[in-house]
PDB file of N, CA and C in Angstrom:
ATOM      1  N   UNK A   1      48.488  95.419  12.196  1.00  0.00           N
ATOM      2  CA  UNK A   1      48.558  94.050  12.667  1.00  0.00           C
ATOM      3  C   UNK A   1      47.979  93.922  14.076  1.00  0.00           C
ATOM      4  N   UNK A   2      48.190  94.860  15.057  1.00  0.00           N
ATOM      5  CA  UNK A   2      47.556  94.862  16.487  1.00  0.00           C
ATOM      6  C   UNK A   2      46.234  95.385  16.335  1.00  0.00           C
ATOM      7  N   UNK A   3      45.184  94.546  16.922  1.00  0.00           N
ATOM      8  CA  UNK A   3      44.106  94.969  17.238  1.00  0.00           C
ATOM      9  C   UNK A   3      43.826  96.355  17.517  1.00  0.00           C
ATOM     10  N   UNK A   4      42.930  97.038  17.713  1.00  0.00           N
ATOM     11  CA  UNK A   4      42.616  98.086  18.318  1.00  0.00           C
ATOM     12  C   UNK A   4      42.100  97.534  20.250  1.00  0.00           C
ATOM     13  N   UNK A   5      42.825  98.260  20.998  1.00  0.00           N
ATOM     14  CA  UNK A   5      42.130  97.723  22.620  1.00  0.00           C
ATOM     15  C   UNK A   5      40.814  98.235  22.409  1.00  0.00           C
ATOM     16  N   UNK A   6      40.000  97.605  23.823  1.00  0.00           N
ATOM     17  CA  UNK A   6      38.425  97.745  23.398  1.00  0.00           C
ATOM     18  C   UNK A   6      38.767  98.617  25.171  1.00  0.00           C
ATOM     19  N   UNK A   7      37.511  99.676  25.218  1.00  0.00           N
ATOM     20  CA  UNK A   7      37.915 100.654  25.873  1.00  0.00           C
ATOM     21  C   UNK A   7      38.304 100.618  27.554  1.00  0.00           C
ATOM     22  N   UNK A   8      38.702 101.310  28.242  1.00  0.00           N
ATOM     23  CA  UNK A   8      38.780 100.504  29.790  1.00  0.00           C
ATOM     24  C   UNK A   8      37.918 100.341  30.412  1.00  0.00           C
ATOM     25  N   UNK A   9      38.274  98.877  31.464  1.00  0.00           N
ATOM     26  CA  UNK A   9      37.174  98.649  32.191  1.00  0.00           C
ATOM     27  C   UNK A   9      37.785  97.949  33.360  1.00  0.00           C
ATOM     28  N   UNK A  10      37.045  97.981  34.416  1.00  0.00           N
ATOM     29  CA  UNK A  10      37.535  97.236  35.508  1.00  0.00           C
ATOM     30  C   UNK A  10      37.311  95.859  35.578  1.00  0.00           C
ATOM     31  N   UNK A  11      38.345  94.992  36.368  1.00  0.00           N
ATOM     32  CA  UNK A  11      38.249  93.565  36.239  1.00  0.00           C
ATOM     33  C   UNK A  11      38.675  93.004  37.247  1.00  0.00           C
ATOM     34  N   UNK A  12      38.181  92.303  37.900  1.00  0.00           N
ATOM     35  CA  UNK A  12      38.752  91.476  38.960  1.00  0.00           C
ATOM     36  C   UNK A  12      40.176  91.335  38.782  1.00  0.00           C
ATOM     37  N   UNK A  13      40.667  91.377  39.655  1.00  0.00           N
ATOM     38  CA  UNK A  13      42.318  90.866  40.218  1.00  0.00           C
ATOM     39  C   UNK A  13      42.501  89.625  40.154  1.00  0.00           C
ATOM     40  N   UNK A  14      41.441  89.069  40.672  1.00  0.00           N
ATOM     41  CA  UNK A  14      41.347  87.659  40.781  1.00  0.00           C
ATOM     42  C   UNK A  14      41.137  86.573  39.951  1.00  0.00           C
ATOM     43  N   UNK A  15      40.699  87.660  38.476  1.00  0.00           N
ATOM     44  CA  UNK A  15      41.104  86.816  37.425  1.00  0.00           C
ATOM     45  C   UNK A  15      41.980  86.629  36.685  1.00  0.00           C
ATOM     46  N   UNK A  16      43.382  87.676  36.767  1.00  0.00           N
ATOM     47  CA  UNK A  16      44.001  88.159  35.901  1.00  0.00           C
ATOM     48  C   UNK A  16      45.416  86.959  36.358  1.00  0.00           C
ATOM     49  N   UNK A  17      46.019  86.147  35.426  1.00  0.00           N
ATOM     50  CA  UNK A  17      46.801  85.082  35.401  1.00  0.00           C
ATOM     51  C   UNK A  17      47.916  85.548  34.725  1.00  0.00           C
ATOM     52  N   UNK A  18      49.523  85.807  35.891  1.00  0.00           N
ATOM     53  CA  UNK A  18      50.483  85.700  35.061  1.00  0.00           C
ATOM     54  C   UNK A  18      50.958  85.058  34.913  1.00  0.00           C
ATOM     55  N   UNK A  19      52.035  84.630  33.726  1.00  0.00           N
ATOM     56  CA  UNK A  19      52.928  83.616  32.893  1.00  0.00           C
ATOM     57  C   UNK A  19      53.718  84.623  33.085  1.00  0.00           C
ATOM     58  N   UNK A  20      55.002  83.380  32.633  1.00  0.00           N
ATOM     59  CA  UNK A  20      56.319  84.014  33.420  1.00  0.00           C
ATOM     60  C   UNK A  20      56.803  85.280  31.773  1.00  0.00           C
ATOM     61  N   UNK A  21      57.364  86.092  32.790  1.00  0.00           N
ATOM     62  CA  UNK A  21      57.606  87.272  32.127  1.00  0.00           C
ATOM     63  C   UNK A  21      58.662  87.793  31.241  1.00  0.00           C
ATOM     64  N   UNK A  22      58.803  88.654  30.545  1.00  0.00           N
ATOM     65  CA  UNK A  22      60.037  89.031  30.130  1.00  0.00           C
ATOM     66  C   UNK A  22      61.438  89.479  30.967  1.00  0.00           C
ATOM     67  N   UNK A  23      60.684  90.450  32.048  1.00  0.00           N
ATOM     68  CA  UNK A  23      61.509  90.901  32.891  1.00  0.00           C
ATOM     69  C   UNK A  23      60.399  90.918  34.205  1.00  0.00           C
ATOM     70  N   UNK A  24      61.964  90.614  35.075  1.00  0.00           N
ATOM     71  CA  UNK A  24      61.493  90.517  36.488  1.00  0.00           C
ATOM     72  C   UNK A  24      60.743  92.174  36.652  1.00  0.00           C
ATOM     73  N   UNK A  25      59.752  91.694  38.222  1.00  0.00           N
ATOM     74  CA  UNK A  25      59.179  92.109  38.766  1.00  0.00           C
ATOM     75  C   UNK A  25      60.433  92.935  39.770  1.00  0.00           C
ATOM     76  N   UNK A  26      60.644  94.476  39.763  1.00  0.00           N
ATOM     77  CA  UNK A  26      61.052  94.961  40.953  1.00  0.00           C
ATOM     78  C   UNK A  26      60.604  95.077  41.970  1.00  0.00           C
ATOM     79  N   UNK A  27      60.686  94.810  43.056  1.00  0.00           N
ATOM     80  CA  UNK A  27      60.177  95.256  44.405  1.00  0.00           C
ATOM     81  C   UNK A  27      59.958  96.613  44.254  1.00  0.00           C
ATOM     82  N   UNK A  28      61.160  97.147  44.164  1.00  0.00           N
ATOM     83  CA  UNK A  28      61.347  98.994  44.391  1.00  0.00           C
ATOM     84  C   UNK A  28      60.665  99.624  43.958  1.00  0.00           C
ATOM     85  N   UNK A  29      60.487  99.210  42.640  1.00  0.00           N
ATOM     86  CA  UNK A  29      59.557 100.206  41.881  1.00  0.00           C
ATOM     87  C   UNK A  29      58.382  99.566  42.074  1.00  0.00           C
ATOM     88  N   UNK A  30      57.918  98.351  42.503  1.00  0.00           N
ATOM     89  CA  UNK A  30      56.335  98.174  42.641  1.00  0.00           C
ATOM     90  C   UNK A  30      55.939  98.809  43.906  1.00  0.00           C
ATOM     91  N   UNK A  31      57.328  99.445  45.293  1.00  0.00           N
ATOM     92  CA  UNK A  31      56.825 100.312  46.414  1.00  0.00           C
ATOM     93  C   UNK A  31      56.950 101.579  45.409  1.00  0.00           C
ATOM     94  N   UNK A  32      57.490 102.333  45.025  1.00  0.00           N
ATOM     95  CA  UNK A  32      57.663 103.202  44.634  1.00  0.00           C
ATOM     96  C   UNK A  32      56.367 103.705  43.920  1.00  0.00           C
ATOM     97  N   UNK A  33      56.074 102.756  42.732  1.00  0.00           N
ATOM     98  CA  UNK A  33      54.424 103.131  41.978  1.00  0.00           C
ATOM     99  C   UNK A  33      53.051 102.942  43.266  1.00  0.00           C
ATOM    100  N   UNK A  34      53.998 102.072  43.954  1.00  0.00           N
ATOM    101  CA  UNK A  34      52.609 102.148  45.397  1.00  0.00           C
ATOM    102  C   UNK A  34      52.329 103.362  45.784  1.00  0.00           C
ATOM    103  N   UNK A  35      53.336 103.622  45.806  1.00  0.00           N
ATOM    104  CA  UNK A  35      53.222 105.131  46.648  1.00  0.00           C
ATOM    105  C   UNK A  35      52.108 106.265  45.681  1.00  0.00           C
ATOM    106  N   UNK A  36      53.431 105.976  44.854  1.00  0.00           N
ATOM    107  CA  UNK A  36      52.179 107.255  43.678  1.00  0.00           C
ATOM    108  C   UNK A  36      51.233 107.136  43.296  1.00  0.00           C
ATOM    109  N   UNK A  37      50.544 105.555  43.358  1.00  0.00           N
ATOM    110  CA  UNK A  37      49.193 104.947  42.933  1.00  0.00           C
ATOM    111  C   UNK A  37      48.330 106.187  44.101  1.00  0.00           C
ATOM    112  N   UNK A  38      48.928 105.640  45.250  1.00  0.00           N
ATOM    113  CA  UNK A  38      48.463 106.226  46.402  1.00  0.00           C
ATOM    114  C   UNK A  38      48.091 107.358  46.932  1.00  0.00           C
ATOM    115  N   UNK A  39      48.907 107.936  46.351  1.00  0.00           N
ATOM    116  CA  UNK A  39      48.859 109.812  45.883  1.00  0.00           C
ATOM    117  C   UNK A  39      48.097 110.028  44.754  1.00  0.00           C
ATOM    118  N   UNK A  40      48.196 109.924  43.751  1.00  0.00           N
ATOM    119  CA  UNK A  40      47.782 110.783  42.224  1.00  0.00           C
ATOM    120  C   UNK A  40      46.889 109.539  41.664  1.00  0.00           C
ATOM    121  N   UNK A  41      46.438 108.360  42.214  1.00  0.00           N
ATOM    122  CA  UNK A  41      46.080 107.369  41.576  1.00  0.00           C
ATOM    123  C   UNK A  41      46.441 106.411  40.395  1.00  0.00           C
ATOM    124  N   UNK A  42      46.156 105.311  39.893  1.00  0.00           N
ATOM    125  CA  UNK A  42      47.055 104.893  38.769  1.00  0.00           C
ATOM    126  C   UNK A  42      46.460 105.670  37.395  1.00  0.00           C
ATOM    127  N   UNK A  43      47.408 105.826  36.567  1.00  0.00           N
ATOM    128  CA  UNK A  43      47.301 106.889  36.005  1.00  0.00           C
ATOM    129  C   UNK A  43      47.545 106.160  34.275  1.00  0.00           C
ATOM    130  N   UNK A  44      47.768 104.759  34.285  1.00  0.00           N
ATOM    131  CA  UNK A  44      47.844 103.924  33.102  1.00  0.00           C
ATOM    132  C   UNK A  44      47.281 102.536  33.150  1.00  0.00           C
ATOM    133  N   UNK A  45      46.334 102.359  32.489  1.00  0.00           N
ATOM    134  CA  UNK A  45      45.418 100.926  32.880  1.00  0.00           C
ATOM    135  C   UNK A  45      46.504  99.889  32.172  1.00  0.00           C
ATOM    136  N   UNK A  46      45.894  98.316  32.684  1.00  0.00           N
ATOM    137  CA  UNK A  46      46.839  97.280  32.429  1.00  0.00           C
ATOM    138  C   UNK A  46      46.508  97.163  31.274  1.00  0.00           C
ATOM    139  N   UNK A  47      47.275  95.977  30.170  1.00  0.00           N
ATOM    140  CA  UNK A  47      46.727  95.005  29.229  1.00  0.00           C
ATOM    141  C   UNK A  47      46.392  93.747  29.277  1.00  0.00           C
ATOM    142  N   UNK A  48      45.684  93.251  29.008  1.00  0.00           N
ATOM    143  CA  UNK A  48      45.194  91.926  29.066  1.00  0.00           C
ATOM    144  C   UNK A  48      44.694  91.540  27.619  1.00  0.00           C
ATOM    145  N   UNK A  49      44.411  90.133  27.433  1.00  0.00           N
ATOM    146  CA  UNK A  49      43.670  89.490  26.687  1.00  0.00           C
ATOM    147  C   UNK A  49      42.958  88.225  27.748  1.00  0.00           C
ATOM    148  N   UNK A  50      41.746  87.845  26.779  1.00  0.00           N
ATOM    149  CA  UNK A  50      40.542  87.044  27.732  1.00  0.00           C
ATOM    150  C   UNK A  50      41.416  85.897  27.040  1.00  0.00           C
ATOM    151  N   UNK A  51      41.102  84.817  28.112  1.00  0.00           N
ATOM    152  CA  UNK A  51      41.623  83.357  28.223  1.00  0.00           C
ATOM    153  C   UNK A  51      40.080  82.786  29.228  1.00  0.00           C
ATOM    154  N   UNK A  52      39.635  82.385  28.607  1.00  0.00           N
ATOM    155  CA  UNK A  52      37.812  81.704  29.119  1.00  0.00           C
ATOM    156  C   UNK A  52      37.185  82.614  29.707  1.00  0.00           C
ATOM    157  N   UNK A  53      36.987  82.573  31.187  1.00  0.00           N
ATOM    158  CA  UNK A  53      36.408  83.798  32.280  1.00  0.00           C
ATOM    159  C   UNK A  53      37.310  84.145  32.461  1.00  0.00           C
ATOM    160  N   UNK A  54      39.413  84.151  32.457  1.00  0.00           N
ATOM    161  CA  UNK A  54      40.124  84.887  32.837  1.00  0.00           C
ATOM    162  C   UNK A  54      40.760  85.786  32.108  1.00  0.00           C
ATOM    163  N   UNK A  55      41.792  86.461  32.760  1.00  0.00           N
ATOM    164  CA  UNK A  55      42.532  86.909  31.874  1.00  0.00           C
ATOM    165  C   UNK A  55      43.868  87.014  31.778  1.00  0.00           C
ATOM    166  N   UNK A  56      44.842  86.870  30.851  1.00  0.00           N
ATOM    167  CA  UNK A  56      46.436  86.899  30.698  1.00  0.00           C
ATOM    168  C   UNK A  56      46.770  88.513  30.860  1.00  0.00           C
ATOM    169  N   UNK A  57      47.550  88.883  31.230  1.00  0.00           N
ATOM    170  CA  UNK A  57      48.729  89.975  31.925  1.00  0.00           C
ATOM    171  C   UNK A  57      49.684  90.289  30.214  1.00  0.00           C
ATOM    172  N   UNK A  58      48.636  90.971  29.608  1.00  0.00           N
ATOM    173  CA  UNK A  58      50.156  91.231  28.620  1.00  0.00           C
ATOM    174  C   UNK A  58      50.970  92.738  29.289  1.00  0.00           C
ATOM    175  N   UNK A  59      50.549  93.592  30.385  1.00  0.00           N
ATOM    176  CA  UNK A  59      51.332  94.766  29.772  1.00  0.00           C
ATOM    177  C   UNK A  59      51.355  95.366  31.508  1.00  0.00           C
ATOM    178  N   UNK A  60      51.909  95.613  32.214  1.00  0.00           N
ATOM    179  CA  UNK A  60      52.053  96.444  33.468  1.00  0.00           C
ATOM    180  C   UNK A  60      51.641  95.664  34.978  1.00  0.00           C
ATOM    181  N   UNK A  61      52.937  94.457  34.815  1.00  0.00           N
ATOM    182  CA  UNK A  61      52.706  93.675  35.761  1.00  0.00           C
ATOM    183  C   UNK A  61      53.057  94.216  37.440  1.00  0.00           C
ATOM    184  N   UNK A  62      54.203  95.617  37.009  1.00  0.00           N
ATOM    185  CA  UNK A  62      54.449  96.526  38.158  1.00  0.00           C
ATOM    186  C   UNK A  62      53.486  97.007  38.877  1.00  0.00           C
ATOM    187  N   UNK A  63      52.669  97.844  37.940  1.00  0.00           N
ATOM    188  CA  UNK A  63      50.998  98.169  38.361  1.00  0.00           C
ATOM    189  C   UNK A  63      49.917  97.325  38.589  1.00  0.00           C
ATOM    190  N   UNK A  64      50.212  96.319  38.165  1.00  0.00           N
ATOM    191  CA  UNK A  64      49.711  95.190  39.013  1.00  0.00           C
ATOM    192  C   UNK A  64      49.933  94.887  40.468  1.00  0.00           C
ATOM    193  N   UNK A  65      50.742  94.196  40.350  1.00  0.00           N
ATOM    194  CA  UNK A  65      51.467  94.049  41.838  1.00  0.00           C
ATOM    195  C   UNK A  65      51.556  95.306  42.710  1.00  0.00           C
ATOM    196  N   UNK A  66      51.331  96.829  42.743  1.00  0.00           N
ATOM    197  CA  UNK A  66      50.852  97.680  43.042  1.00  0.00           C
ATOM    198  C   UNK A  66      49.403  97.818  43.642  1.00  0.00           C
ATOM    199  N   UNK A  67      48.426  97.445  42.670  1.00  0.00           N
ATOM    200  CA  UNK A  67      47.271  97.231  43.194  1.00  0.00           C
ATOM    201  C   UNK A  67      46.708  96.388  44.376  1.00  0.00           C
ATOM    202  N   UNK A  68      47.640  95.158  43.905  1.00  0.00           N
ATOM    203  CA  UNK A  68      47.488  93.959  44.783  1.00  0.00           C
ATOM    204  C   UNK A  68      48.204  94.577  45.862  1.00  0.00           C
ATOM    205  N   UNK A  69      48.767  95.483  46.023  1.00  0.00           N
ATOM    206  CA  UNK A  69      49.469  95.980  47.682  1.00  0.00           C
ATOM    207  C   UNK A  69      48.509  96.891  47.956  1.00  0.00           C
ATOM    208  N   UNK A  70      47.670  97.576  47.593  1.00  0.00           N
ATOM    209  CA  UNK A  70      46.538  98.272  47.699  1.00  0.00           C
ATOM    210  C   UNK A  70      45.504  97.435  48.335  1.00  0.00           C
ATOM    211  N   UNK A  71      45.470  96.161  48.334  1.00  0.00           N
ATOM    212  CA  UNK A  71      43.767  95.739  48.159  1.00  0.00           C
ATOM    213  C   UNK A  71      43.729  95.940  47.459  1.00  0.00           C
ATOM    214  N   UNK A  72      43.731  96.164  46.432  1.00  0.00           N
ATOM    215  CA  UNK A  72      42.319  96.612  45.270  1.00  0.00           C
ATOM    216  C   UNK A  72      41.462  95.169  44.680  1.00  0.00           C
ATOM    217  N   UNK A  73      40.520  95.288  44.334  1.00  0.00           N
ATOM    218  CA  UNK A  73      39.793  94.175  44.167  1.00  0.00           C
ATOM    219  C   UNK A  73      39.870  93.999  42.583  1.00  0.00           C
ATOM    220  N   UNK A  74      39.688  95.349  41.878  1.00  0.00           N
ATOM    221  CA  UNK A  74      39.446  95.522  40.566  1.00  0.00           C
ATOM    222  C   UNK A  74      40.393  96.717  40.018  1.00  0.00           C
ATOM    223  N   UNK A  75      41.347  96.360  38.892  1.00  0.00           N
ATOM    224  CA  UNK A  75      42.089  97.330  38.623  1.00  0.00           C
ATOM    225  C   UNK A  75      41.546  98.173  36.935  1.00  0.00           C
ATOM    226  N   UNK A  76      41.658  98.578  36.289  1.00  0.00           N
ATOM    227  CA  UNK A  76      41.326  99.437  35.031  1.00  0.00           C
ATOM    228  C   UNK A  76      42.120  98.899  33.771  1.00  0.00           C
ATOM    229  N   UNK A  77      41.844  97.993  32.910  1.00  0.00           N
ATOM    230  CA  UNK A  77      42.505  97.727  32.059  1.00  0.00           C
ATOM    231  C   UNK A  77      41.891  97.487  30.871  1.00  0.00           C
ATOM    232  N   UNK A  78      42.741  97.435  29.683  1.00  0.00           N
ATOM    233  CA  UNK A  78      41.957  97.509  28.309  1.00  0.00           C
ATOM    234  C   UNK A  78      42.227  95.757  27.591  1.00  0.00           C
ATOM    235  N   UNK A  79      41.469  95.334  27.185  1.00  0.00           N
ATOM    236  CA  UNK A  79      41.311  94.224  26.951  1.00  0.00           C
ATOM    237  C   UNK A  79      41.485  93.861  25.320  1.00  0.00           C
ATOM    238  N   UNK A  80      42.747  92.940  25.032  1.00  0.00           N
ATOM    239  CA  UNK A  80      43.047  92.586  23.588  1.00  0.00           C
ATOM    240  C   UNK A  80      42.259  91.413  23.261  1.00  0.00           C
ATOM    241  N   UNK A  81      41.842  91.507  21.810  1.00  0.00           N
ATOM    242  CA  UNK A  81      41.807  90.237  21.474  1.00  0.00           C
ATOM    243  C   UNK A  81      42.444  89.290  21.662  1.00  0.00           C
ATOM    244  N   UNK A  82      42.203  87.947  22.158  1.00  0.00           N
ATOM    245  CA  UNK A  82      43.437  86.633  22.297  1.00  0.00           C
ATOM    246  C   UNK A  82      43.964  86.239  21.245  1.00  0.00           C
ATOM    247  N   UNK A  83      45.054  86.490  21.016  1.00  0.00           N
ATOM    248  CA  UNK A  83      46.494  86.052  19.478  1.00  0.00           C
ATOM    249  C   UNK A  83      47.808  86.077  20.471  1.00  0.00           C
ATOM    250  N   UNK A  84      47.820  84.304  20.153  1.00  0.00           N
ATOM    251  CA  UNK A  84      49.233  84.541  21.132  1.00  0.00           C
ATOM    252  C   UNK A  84      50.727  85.545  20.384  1.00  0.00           C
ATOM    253  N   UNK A  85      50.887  85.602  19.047  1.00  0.00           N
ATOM    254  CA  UNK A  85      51.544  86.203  18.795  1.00  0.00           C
ATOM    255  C   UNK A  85      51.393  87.725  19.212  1.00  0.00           C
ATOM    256  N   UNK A  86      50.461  88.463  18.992  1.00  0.00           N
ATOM    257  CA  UNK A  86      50.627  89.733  19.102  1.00  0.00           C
ATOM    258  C   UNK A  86      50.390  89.778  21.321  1.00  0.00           C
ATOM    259  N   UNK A  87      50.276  88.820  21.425  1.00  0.00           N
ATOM    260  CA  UNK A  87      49.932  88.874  22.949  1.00  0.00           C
ATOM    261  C   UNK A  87      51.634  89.255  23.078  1.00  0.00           C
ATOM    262  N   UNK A  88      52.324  88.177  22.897  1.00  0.00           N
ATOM    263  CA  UNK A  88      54.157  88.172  22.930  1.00  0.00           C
ATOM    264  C   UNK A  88      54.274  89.628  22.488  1.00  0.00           C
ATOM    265  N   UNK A  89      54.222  89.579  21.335  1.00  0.00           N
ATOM    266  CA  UNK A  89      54.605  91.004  20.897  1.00  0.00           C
ATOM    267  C   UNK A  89      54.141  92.361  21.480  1.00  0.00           C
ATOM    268  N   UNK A  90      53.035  92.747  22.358  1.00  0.00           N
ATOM    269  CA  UNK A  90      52.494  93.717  23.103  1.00  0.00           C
ATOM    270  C   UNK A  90      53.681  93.462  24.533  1.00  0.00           C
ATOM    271  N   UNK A  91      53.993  92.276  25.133  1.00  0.00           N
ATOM    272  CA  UNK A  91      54.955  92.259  26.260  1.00  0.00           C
ATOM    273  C   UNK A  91      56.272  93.058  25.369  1.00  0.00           C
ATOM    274  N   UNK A  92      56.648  92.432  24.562  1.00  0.00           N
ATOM    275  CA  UNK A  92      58.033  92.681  24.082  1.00  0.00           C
ATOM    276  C   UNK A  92      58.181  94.237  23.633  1.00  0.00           C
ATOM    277  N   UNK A  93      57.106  94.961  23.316  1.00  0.00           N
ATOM    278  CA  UNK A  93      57.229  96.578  23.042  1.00  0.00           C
ATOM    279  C   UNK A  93      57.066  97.106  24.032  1.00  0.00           C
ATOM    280  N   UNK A  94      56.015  96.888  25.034  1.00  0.00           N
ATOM    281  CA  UNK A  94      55.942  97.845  26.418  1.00  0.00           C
ATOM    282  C   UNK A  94      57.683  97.510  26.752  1.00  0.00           C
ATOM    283  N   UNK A  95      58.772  96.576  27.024  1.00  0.00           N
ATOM    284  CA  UNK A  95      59.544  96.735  27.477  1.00  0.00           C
ATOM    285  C   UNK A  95      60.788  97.437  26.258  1.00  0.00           C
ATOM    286  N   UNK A  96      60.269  97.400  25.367  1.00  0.00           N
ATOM    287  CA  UNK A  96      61.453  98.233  24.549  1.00  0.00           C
ATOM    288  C   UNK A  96      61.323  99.643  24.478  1.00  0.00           C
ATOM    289  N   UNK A  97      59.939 100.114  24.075  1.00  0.00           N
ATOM    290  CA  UNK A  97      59.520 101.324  24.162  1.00  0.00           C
ATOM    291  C   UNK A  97      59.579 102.382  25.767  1.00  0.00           C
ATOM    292  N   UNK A  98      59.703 101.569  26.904  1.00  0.00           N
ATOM    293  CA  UNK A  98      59.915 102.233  27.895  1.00  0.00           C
ATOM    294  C   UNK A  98      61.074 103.179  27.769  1.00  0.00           C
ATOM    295  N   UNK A  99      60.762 104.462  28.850  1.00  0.00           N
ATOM    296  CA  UNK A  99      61.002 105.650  28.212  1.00  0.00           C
ATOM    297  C   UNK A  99      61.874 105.522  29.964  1.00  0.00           C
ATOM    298  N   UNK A 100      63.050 105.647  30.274  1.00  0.00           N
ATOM    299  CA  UNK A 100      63.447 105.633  31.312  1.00  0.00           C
ATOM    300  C   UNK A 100      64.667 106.886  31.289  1.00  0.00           C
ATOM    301  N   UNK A 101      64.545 107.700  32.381  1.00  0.00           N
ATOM    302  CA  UNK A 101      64.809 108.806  32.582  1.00  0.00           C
ATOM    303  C   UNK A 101      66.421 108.908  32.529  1.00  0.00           C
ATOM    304  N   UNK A 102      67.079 109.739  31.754  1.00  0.00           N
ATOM    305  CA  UNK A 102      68.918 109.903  32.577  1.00  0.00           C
ATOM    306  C   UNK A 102      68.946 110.294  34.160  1.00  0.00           C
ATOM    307  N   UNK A 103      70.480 110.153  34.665  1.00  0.00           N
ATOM    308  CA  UNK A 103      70.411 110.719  35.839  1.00  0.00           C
ATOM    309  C   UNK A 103      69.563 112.209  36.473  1.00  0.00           C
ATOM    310  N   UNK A 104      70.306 112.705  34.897  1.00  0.00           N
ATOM    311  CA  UNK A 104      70.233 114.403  35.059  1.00  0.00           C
ATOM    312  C   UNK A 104      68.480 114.716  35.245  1.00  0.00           C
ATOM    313  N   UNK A 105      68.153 113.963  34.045  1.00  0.00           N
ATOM    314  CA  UNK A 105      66.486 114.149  33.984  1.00  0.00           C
ATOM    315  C   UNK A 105      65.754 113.500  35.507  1.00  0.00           C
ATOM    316  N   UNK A 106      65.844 112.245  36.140  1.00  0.00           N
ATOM    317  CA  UNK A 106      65.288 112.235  37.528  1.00  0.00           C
ATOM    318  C   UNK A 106      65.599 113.102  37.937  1.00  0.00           C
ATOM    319  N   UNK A 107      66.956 113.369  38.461  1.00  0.00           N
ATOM    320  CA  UNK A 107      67.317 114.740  39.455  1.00  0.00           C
ATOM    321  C   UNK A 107      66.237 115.667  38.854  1.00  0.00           C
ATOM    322  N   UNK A 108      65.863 116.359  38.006  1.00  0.00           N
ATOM    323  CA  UNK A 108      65.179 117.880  37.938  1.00  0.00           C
ATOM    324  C   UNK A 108      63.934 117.239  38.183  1.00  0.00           C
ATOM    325  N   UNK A 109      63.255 115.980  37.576  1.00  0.00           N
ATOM    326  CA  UNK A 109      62.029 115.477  37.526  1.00  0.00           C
ATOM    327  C   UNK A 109      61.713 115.429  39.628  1.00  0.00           C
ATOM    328  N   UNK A 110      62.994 114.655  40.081  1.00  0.00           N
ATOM    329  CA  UNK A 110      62.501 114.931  41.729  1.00  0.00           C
ATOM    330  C   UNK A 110      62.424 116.451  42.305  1.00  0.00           C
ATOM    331  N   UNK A 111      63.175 117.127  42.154  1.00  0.00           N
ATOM    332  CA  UNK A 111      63.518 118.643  42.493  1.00  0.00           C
ATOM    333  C   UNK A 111      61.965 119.353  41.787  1.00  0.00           C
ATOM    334  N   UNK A 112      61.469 118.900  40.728  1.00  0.00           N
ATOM    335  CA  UNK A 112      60.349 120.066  40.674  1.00  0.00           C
ATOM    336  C   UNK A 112      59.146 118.837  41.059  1.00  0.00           C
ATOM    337  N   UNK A 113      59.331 117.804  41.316  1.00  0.00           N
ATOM    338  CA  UNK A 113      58.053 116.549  42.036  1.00  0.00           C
ATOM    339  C   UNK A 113      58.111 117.016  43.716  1.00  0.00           C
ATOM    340  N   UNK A 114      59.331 117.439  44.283  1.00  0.00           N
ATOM    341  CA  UNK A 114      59.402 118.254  45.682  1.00  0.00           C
ATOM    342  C   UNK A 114      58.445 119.541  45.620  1.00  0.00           C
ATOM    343  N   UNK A 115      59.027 120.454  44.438  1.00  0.00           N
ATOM    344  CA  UNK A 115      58.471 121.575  44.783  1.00  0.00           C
ATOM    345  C   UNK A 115      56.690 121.447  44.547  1.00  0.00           C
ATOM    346  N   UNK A 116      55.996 120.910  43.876  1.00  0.00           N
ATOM    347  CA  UNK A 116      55.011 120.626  43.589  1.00  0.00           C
ATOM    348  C   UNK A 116      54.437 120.044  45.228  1.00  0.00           C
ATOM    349  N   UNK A 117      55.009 118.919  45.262  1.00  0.00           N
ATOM    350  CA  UNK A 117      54.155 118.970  46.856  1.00  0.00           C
ATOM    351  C   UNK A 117      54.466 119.844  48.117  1.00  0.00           C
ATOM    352  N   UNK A 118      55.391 121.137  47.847  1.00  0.00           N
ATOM    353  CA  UNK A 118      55.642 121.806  49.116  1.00  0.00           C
ATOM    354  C   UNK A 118      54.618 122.972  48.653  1.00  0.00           C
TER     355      UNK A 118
END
């Protein structure tokens, strides 16, 4: 039923239009992915679909708002066909499918992310 994305490419910032979201925007974690953008680079392009010359925000509005604390002019993202249904439905799985760590798992994930940069 979902398209196949067509492969990545960079796109103006300045075109990319969000509608209001499923879930809020954190601050924390949009400093937090700043940081690591900043270090290791971004490491997962956005989603979008085209809306005329612009484009709609289906998928990594964190890494968005990341970039935009960067400057960045142009971020890396893969581009859907426009279907407002599967547009909804691409927001609604990136937030179900997120894979968010237990306590126990950050703790070792920071402890060997320390030892790696010492």
């Amino acid at each position: 039923m979902v398209a196949t994305p067509s492969a990545v490419i960079d796109i103006p910032i300045s075109r990319i239009k969000v509608t209001t979201r499923l879930r809020a925007t954190d601050p924390d974690k949009v400093r937090d992915l700043t940081e690591s953008i900043s270090g290791v680079g971004l490491l997962h392009a956005i989603t979008v679909s085209r809306r005329g010359d612009d484009y709609l925000l289906l998928a990594g509005n964190h890494r968005l708002e990341s970039a935009k604390s960067l400057n960045w002019e142009t971020i890396p993202a893969t581009i859907q066909e426009a279907d407002l249904l599967i547009d909804e439905l691409i927001e609604v799985e990136e937030n179900l499918i997120k894979n968010s760590l237990s306590p126990l798992q950050e703790a070792n994930h920071l402890v060997r992310w320390e030892e790696l940069l010492t």
